[in-house]
C-alpha atoms as a PDB file:
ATOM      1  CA  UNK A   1     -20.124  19.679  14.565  1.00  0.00           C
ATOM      2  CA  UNK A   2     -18.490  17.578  17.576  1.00  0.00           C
ATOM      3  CA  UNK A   3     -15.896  14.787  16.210  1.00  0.00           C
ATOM      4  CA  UNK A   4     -17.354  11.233  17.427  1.00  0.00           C
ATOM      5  CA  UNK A   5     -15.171   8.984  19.483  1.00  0.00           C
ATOM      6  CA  UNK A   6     -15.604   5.384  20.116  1.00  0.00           C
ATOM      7  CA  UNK A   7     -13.844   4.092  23.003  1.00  0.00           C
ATOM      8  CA  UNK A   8     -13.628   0.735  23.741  1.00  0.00           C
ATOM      9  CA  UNK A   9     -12.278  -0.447  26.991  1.00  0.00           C
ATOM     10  CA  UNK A  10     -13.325  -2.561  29.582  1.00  0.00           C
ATOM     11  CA  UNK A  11     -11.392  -1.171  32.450  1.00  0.00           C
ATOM     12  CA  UNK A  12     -14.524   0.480  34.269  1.00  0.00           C
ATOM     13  CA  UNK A  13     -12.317   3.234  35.569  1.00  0.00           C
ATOM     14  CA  UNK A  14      -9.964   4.190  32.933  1.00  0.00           C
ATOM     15  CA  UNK A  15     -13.015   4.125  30.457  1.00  0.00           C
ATOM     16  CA  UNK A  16     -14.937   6.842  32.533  1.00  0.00           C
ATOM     17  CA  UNK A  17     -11.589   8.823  32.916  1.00  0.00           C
ATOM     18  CA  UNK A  18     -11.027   9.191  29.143  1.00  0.00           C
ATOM     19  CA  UNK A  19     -15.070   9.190  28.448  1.00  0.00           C
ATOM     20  CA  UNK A  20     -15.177  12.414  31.107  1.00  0.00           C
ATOM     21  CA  UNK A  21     -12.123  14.230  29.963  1.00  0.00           C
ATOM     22  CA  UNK A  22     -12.762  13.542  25.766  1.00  0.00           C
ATOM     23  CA  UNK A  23     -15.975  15.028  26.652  1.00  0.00           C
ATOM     24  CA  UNK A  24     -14.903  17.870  28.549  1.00  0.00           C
ATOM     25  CA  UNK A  25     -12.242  18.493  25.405  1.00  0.00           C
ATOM     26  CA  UNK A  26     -15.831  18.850  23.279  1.00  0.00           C
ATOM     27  CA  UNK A  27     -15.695  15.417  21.544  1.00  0.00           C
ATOM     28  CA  UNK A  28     -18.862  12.950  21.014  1.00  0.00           C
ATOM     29  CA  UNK A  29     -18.017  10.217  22.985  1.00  0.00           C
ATOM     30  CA  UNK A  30     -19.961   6.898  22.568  1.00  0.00           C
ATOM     31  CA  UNK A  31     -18.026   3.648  25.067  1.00  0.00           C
ATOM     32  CA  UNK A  32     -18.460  -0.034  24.685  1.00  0.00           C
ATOM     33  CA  UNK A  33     -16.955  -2.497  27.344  1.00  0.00           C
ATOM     34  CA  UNK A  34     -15.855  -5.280  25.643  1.00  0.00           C
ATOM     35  CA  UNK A  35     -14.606  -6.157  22.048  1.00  0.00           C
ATOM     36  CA  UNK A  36     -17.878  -8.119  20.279  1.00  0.00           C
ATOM     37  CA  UNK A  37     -20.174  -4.495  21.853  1.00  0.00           C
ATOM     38  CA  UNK A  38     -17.348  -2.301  20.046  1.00  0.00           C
ATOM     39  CA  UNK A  39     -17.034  -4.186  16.835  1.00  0.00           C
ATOM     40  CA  UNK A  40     -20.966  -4.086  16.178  1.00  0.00           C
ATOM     41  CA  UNK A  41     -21.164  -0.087  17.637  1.00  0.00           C
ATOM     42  CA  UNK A  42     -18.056   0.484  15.069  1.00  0.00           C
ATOM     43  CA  UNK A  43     -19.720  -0.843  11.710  1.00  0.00           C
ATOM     44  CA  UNK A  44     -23.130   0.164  12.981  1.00  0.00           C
ATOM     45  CA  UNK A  45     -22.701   3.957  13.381  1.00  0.00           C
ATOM     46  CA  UNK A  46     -20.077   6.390  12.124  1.00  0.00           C
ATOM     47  CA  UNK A  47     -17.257   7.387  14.159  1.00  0.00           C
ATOM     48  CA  UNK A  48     -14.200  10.016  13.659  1.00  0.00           C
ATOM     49  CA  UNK A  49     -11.885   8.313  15.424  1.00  0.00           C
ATOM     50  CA  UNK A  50     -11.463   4.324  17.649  1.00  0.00           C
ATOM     51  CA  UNK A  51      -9.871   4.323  20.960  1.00  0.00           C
ATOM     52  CA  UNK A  52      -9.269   0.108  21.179  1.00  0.00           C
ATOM     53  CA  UNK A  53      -7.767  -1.118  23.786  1.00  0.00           C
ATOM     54  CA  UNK A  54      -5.873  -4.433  22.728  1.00  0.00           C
ATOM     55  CA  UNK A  55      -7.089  -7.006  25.882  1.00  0.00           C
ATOM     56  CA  UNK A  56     -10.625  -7.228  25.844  1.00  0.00           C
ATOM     57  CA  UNK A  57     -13.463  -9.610  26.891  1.00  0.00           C
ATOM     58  CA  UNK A  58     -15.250 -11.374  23.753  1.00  0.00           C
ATOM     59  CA  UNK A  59     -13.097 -10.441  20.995  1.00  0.00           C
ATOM     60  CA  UNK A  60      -9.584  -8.750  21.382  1.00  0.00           C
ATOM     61  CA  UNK A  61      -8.578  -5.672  19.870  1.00  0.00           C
ATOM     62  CA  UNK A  62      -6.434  -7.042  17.355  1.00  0.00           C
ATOM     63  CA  UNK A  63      -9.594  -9.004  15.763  1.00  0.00           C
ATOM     64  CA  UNK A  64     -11.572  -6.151  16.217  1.00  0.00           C
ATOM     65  CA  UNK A  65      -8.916  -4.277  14.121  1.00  0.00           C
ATOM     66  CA  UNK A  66      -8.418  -6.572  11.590  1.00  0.00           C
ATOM     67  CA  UNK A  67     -12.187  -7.231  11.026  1.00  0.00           C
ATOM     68  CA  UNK A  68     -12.737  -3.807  10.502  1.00  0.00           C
ATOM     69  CA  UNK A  69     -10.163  -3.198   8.041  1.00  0.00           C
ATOM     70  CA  UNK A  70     -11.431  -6.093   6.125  1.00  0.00           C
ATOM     71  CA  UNK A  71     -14.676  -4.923   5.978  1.00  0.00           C
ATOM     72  CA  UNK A  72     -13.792  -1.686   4.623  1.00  0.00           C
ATOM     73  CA  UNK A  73     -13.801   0.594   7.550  1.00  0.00           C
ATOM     74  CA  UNK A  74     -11.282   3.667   7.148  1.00  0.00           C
ATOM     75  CA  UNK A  75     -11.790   5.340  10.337  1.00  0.00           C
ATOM     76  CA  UNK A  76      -8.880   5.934  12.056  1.00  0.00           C
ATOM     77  CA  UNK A  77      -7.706   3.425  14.945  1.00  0.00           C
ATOM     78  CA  UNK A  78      -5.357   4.270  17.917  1.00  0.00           C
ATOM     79  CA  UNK A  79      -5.043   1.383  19.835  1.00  0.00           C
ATOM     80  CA  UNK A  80      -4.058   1.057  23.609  1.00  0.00           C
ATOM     81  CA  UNK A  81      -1.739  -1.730  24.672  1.00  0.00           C
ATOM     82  CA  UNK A  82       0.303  -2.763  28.069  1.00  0.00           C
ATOM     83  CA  UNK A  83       3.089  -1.549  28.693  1.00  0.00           C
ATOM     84  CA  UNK A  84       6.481  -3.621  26.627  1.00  0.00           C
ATOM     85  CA  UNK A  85       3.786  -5.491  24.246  1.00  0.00           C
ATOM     86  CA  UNK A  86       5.965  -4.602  21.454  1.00  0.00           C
ATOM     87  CA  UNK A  87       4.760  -7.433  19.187  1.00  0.00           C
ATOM     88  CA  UNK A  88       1.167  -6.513  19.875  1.00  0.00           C
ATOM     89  CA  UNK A  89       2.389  -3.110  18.680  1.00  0.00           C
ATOM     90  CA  UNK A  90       3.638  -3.857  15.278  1.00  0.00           C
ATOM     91  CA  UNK A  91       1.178  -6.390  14.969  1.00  0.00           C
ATOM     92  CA  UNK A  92      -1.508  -4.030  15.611  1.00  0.00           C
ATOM     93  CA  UNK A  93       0.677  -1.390  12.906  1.00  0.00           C
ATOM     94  CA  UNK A  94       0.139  -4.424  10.318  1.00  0.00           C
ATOM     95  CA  UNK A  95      -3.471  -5.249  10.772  1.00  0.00           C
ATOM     96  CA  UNK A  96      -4.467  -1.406  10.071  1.00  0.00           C
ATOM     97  CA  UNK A  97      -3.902   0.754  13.437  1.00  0.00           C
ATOM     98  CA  UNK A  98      -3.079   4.109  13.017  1.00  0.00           C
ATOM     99  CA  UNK A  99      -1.358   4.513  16.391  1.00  0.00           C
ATOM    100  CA  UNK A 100      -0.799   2.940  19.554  1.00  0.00           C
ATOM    101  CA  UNK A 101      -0.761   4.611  22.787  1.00  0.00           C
ATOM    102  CA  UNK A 102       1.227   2.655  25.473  1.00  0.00           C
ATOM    103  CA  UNK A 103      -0.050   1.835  29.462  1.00  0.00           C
ATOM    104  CA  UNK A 104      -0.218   3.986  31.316  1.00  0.00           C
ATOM    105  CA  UNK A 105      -0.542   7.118  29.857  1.00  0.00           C
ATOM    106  CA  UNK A 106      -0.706  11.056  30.084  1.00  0.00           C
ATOM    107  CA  UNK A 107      -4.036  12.571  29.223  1.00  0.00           C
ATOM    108  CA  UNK A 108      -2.189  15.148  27.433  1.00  0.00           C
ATOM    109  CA  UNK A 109      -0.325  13.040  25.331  1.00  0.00           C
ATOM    110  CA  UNK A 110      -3.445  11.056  24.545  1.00  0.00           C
ATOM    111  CA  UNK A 111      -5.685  14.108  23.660  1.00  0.00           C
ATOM    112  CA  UNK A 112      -2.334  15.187  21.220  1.00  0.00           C
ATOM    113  CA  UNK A 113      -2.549  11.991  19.506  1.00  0.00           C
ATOM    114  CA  UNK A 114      -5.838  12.065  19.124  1.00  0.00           C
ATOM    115  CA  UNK A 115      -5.434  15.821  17.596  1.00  0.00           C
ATOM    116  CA  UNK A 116      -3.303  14.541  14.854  1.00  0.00           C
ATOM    117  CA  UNK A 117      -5.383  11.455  13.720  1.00  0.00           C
ATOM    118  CA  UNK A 118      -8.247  13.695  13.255  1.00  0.00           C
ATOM    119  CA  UNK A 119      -6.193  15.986  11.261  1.00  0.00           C
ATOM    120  CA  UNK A 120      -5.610  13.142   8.470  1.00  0.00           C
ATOM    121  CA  UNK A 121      -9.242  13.488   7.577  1.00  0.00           C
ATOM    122  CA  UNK A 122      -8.692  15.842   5.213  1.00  0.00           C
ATOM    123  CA  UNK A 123      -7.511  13.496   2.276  1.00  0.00           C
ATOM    124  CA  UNK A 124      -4.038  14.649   0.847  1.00  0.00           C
ATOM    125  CA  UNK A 125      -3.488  16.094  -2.253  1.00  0.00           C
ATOM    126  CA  UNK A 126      -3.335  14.180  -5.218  1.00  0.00           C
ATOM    127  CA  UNK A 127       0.442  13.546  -6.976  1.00  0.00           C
ATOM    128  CA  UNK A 128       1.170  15.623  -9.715  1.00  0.00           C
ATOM    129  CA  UNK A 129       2.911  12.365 -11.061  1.00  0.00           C
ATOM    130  CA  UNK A 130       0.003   9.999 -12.298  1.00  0.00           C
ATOM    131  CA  UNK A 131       2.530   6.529 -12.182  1.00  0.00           C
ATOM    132  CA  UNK A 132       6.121   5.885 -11.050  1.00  0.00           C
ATOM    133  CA  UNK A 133       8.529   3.243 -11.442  1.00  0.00           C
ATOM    134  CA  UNK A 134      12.130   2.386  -9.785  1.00  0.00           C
ATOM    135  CA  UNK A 135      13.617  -0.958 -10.516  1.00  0.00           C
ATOM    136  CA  UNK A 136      10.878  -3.842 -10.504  1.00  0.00           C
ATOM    137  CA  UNK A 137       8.126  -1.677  -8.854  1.00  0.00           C
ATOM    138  CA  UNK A 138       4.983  -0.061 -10.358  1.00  0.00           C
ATOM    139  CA  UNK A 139       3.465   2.460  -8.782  1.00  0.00           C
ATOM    140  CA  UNK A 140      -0.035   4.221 -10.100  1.00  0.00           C
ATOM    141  CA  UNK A 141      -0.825   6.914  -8.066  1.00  0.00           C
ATOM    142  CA  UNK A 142      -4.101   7.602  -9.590  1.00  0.00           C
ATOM    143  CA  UNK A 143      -5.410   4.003  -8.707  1.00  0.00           C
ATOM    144  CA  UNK A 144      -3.405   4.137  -5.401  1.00  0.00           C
ATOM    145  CA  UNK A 145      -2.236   0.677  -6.708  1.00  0.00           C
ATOM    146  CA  UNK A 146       1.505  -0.939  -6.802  1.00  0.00           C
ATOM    147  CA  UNK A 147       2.312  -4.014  -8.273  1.00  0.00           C
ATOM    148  CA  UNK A 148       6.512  -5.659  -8.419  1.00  0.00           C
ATOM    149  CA  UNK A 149       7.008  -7.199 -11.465  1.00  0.00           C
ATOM    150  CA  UNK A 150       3.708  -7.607 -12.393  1.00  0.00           C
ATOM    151  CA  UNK A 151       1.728  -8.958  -9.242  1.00  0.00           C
ATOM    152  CA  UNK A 152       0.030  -6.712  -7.158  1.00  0.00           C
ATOM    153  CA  UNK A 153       1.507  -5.561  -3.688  1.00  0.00           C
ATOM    154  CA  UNK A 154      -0.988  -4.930  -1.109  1.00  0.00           C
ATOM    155  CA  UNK A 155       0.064  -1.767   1.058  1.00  0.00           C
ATOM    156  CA  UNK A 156      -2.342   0.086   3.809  1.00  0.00           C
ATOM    157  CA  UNK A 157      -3.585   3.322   3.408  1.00  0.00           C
ATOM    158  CA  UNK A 158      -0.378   5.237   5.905  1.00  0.00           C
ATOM    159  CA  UNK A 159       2.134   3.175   3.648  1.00  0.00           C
ATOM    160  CA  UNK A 160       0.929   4.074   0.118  1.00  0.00           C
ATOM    161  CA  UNK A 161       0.613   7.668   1.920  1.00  0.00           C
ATOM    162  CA  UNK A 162       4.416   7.233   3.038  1.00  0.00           C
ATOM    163  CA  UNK A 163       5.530   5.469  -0.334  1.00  0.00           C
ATOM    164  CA  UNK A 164       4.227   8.169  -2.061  1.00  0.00           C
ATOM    165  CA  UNK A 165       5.694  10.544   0.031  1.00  0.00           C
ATOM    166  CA  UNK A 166       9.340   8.911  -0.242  1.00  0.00           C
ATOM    167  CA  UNK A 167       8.610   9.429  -4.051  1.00  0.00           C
ATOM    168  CA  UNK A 168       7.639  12.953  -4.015  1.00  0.00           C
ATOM    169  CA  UNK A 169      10.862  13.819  -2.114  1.00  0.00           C
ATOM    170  CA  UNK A 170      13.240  11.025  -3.827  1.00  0.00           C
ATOM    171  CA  UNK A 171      16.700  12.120  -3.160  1.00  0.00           C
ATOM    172  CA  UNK A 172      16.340  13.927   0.579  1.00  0.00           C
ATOM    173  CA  UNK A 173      16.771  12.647   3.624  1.00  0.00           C
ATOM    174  CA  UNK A 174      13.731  12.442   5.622  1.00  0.00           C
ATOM    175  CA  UNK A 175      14.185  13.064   9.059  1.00  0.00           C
ATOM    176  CA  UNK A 176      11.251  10.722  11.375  1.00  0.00           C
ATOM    177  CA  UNK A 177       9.956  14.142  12.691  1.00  0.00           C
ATOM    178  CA  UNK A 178       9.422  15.749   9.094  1.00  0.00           C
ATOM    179  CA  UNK A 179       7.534  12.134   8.234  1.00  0.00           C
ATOM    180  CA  UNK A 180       5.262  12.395  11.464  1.00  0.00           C
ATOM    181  CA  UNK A 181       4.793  15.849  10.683  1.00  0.00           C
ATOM    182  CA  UNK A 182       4.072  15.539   7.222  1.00  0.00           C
ATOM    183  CA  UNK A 183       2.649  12.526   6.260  1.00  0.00           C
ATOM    184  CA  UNK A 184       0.928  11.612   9.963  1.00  0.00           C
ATOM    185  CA  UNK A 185       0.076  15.259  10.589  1.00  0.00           C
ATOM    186  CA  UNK A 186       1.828  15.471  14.011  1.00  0.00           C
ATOM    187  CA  UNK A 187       2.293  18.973  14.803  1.00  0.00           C
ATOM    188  CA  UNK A 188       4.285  17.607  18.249  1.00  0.00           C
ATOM    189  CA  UNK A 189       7.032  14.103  17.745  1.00  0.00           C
ATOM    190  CA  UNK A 190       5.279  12.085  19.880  1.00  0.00           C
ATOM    191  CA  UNK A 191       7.558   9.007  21.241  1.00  0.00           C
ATOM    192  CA  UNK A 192       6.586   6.297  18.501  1.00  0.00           C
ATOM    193  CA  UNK A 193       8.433   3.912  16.395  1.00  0.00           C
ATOM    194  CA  UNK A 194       5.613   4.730  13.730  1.00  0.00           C
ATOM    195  CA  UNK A 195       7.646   5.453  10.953  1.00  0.00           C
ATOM    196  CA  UNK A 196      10.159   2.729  11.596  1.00  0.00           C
ATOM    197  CA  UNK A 197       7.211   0.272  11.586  1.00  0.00           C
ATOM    198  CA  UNK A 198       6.088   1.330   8.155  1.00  0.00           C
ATOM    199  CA  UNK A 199       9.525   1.827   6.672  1.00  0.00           C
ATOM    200  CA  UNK A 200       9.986  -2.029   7.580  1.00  0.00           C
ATOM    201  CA  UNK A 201       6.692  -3.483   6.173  1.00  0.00           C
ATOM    202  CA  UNK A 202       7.601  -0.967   3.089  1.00  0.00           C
ATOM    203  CA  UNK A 203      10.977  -2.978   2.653  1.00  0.00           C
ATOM    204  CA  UNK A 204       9.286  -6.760   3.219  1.00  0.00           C
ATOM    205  CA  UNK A 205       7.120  -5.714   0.400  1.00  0.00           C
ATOM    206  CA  UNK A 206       9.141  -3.834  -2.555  1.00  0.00           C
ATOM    207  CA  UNK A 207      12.684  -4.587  -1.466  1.00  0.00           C
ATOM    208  CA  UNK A 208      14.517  -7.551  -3.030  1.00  0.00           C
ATOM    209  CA  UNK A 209      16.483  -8.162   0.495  1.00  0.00           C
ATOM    210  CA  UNK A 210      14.642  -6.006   3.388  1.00  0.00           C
ATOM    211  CA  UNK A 211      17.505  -6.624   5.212  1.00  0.00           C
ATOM    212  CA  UNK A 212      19.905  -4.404   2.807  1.00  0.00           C
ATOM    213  CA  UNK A 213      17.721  -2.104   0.915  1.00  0.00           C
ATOM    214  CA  UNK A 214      18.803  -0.438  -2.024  1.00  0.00           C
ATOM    215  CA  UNK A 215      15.501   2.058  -2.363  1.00  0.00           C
ATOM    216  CA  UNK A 216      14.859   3.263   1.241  1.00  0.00           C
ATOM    217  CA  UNK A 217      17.932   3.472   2.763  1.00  0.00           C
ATOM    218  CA  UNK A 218      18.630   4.304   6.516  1.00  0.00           C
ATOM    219  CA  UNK A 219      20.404   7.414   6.909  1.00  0.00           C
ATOM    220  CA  UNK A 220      22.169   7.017  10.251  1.00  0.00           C
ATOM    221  CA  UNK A 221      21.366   9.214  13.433  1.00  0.00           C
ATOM    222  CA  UNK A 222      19.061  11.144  10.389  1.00  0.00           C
ATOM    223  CA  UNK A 223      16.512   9.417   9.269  1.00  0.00           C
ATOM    224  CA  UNK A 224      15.521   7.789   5.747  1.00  0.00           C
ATOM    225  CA  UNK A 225      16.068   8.333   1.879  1.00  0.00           C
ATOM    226  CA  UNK A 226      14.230   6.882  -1.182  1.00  0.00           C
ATOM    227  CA  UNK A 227      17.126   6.644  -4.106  1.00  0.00           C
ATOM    228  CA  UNK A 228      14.951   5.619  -6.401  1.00  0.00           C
END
């Protein structure tokens, strides 16, 4: 069965491009030209994947985004921004994107990122732990819940995924290739500050001071480790 795609966009031109090669590539591709059409196409139908670009007519990607996630929608979301927007970038990481694809782009790149978000539908598989703890945070891996001391921490899906992930591995340094590859399901790095994102809204939210963390620690010119 063909993977549906949404793609919202309201460049006329670029929307055909990406419509006309996604189609040719043997995807379902359904297009809506500004943000209030893609919002009510994206909780009225179900889609494998959204393409959102960030500046739209009606209601901007980021809404569109956030509204989603709020109203329960898991599919995943790469989102397209201008080029330098790094604030809509990490904003867009912390209202529930998956990705972001940067203006303008290579078609190949975009079909490869596309690839790997469609490879996270298969859901992982479950810890063999059942609950962890280091210093004041709870983690229960069968409820996909964390709480530090005592009050629930919300995390998105990709950071419970990466928390969980840190855990698993607690003591070895993660390179940010092995963590696209493994817990993103990139089979190629793409150039992305993914990881990074996460690792900081991971820090904001379990860390006693983000800004030295004792749990995930950078591991210069290699990458991370969890020492809990």
């Amino acid at each position: 069965m063909k993977k549906k795609i949404l793609l919202v966009e309201d460049e006329l031109g670029l929307r055909i491009t990406i419509r006309d090669r996604l189609t040719s590539e043997g995807y379902a591709v359904e297009t809506a030209s500004d943000g209030k059409e893609g919002y009510d196409c994206a909780l009225g139908h179900a889609f494998d994947l959204i393409i959102l670009d960030i500046m739209l007519p009606r209601k901007n990607g980021l809404d569109i985004c956030r509204d989603l996630r709020q109203e329960g929608l898991a599919t995943p979301i790469m989102m397209l921004t201008a080029r330098d927007q790094t604030l809509d970038k990490v904003l867009g990481l912390k209202l529930g994107a998956d990705d972001y694809l940067t203006k303008p782009f290579e078609m190949l790149e975009l079909l490869a990122r596309i690839e790997a978000l469609l490879r996270r539908a298969a859901p992982p598989q479950p810890s063999a732990m059942t609950a962890y703890q280091f210093g004041r945070v709870q983690v229960d891996f069968k409820r996909t819940e964390v709480s530090r001391q005592g009050e629930t921490v919300s995390l998105s899906a990709m950071e419970f995924q990466l928390l969980r992930y840190f855990i698993e591995h607690r003591g070895e340094t993660l390179s940010r290739e092995r963590l696209l590859q493994d817990v993103w399901a990139y089979s190629k790095t793409p150039y992305t500050r993914t990881v990074d994102v996460h690792v900081v809204w991971l820090r904001q939210k379990l860390e006693d001071d983000p800004k030295q963390p004792h749990w995930i620690v950078t591991v210069h010119g290699m990458g991370y480790k969890f020492t809990g």
